[in-house]
N, C-alpha and C. Protein backbone atom coordinates (compact mmCIF):
# COMPACT_ATOMS: atom_id res chain seq x y z
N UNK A 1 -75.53 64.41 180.59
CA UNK A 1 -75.70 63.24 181.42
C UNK A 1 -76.05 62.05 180.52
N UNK A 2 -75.63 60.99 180.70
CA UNK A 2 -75.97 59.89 180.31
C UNK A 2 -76.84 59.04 180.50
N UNK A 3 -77.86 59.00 179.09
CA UNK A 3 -79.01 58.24 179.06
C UNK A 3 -78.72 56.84 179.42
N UNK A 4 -78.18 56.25 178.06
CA UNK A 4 -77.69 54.73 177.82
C UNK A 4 -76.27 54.60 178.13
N UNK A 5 -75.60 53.69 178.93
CA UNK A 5 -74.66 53.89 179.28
C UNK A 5 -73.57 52.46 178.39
N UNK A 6 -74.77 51.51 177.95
CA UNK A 6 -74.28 50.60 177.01
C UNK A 6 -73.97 51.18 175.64
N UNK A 7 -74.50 52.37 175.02
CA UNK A 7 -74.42 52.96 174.21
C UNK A 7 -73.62 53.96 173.71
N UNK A 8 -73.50 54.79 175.36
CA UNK A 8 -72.58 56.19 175.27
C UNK A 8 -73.71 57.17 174.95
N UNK A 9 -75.28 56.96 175.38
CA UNK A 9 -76.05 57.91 174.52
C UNK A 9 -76.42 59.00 175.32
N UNK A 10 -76.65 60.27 175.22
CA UNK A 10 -76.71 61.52 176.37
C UNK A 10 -77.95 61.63 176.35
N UNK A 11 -78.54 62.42 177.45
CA UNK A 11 -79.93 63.24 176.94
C UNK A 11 -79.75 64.23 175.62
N UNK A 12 -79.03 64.56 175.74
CA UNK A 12 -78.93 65.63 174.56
C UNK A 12 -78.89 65.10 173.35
N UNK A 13 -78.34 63.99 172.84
CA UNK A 13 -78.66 63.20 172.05
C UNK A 13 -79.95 62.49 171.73
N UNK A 14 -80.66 61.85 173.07
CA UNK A 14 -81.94 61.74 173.07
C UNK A 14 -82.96 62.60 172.16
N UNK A 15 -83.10 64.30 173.11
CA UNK A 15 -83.54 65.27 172.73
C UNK A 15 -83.38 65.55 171.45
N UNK A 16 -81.88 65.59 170.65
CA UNK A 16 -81.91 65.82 169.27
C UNK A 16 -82.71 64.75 168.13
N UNK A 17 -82.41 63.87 168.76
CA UNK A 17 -83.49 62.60 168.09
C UNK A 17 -85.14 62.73 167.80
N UNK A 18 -85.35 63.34 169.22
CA UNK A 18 -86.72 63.82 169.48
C UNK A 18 -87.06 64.70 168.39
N UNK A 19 -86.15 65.70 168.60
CA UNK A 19 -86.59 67.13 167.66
C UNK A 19 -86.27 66.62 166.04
N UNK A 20 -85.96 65.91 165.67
CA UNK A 20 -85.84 64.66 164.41
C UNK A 20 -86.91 64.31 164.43
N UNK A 21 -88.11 63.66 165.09
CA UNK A 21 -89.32 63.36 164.49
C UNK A 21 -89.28 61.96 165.59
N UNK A 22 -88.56 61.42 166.08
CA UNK A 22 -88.65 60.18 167.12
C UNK A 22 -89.26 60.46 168.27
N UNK A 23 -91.16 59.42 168.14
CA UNK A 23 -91.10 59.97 168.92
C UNK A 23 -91.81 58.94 169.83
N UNK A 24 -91.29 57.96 170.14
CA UNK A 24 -91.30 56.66 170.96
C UNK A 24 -89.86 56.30 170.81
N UNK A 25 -89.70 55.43 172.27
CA UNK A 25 -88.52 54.62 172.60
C UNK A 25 -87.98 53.73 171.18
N UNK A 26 -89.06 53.48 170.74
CA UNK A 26 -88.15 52.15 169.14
C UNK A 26 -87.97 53.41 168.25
N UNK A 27 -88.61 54.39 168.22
CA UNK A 27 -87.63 55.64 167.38
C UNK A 27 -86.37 56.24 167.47
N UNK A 28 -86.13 55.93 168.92
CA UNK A 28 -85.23 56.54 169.29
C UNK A 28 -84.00 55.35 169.46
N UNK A 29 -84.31 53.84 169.66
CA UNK A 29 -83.71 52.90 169.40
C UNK A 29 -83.42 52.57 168.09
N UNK A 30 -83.94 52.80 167.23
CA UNK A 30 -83.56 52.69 165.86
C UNK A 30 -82.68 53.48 165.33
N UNK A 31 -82.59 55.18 166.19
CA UNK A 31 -81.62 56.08 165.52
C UNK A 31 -80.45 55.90 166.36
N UNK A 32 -80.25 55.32 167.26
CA UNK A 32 -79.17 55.49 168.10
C UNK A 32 -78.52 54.05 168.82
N UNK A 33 -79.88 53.12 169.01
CA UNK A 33 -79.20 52.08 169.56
C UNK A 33 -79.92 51.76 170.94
N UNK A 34 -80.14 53.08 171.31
CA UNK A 34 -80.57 53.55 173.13
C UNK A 34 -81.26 52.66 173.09
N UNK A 35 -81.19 51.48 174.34
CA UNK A 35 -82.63 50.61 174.90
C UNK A 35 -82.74 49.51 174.31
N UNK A 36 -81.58 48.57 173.57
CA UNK A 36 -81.79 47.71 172.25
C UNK A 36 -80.62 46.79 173.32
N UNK A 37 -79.70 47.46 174.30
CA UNK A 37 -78.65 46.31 174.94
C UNK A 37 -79.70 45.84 176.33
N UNK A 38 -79.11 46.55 178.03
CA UNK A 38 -79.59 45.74 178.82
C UNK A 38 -81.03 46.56 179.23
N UNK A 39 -81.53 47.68 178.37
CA UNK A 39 -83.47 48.00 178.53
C UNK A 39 -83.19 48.72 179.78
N UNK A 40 -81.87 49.17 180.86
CA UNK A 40 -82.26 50.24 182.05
C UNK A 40 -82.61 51.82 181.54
N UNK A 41 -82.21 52.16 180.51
CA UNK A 41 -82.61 53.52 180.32
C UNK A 41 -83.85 53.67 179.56
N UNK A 42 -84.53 52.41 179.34
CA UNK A 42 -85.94 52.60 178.56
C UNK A 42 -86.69 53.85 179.45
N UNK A 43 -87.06 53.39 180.06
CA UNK A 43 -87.63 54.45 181.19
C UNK A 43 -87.35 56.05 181.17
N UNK A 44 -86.13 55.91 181.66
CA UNK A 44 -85.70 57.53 181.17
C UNK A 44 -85.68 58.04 180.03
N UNK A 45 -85.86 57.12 178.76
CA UNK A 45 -86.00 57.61 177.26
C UNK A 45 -87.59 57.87 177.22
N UNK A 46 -88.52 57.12 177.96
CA UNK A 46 -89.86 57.58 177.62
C UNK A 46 -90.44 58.43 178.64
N UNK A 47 -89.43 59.41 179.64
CA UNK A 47 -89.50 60.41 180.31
C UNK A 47 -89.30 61.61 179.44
N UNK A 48 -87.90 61.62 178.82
CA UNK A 48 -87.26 62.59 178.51
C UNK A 48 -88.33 62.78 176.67
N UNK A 49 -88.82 61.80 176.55
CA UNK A 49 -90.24 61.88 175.14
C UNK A 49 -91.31 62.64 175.79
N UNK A 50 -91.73 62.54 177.15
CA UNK A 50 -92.88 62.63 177.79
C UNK A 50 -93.79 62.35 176.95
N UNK A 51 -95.32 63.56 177.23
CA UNK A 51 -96.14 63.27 176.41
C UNK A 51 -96.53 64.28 175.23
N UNK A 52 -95.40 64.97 174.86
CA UNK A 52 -95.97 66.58 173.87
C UNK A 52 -96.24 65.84 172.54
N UNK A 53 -95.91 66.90 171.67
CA UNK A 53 -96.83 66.73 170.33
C UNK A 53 -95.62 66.03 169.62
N UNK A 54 -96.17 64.93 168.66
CA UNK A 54 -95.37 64.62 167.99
C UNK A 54 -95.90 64.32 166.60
N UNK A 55 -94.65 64.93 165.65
CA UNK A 55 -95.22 65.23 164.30
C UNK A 55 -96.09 63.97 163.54
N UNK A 56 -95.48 62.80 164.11
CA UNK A 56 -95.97 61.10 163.41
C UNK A 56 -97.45 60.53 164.41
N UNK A 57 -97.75 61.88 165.26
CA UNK A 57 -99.01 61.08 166.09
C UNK A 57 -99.99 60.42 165.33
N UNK A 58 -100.08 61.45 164.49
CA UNK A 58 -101.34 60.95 163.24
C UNK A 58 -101.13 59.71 163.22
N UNK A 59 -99.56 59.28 162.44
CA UNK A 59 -99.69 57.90 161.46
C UNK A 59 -100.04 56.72 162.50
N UNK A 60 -98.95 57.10 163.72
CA UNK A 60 -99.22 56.07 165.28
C UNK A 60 -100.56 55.83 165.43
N UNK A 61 -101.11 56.76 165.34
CA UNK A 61 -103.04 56.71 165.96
C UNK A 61 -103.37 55.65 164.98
N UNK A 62 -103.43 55.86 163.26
CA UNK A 62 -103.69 55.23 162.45
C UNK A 62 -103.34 53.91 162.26
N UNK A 63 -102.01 53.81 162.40
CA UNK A 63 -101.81 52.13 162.36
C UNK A 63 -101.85 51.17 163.41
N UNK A 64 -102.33 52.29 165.03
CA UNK A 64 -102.79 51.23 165.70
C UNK A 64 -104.33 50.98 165.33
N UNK A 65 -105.16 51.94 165.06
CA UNK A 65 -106.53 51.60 164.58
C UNK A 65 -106.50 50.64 163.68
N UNK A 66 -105.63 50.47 162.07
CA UNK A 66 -105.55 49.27 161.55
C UNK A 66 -105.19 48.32 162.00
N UNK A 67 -104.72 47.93 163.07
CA UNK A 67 -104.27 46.64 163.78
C UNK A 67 -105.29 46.19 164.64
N UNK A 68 -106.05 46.87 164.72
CA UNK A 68 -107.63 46.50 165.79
C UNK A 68 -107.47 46.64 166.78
N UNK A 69 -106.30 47.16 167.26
CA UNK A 69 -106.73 48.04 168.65
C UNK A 69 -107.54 48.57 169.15
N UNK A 70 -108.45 48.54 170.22
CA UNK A 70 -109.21 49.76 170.20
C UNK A 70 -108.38 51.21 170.03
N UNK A 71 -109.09 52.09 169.90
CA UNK A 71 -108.93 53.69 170.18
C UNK A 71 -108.10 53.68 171.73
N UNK A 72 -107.30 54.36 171.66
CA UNK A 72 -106.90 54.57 173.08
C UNK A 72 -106.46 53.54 173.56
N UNK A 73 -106.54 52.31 173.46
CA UNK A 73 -105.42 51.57 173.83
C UNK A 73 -103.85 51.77 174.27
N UNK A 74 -103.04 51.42 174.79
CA UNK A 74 -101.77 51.74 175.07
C UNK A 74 -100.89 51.37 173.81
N UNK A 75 -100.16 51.62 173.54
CA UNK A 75 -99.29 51.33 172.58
C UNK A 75 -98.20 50.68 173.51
N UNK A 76 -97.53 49.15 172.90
CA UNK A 76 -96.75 48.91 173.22
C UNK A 76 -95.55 48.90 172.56
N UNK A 77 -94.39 49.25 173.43
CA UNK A 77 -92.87 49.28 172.25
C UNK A 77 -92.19 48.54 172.17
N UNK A 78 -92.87 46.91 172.22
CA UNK A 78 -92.03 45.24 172.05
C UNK A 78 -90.58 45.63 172.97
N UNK A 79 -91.19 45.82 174.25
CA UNK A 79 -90.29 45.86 175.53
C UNK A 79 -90.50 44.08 175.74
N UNK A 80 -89.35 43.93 175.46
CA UNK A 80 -88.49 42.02 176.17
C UNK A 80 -89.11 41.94 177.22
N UNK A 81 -88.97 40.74 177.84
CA UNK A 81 -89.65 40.99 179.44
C UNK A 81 -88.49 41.02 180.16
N UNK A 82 -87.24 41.24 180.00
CA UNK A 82 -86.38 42.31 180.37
C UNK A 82 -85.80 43.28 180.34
N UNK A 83 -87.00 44.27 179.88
CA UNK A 83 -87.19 45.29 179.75
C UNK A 83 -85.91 45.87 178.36
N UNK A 84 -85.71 45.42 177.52
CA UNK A 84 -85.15 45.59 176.22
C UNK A 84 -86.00 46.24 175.35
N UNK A 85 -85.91 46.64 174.70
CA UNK A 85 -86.62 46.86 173.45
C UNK A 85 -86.31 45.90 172.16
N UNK A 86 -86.97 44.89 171.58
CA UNK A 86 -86.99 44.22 170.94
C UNK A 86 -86.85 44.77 169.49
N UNK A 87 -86.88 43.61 168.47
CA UNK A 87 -86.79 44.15 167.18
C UNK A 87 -88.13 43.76 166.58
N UNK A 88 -88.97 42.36 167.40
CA UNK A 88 -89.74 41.79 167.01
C UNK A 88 -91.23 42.13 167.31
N UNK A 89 -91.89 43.22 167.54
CA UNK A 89 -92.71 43.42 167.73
C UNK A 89 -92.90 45.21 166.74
């Protein structure tokens, strides 16, 4: 089934990305494209991520702590405010 439809990108493609080490929407936009044209399958890309383990949690945790985030803060993935995924954030 088709994730991104601007893209041609599948879940299964998604998923293989995933199991690659991507493990947020701009990971998965960077390897593929997914979520970078009109942002409708963002959503279903950070479904099909849910919330399991991912090998880069560490570094994520870490470089939002260097940015002064608090702890636990949300991470944002420089979603456009039409729902794109940006390059600039």
């Amino acid at each position: 089934m088709y994730v991104c439809s601007c893209f041609g990108i599948t879940e299964d493609q998604v998923k293989q990305h995933a199991d690659g080490g991507a493990c947020t929407p701009r990971q998965i936009a960077s390897a593929c494209k997914a979520g970078t044209d009109c942002g409708g399958c963002v959503r279903r890309i950070q479904a099909l991520l849910g919330r399991g383990d991912c090998p880069r949690r560490e570094l994520l945790e870490g470089r939002t702590a260097s940015t002064g985030a608090p702890a636990g803060a949300p991470v944002t993935f420089g979603a456009a405010p039409d729902g794109r995924l940006s390059d600039a954030a």
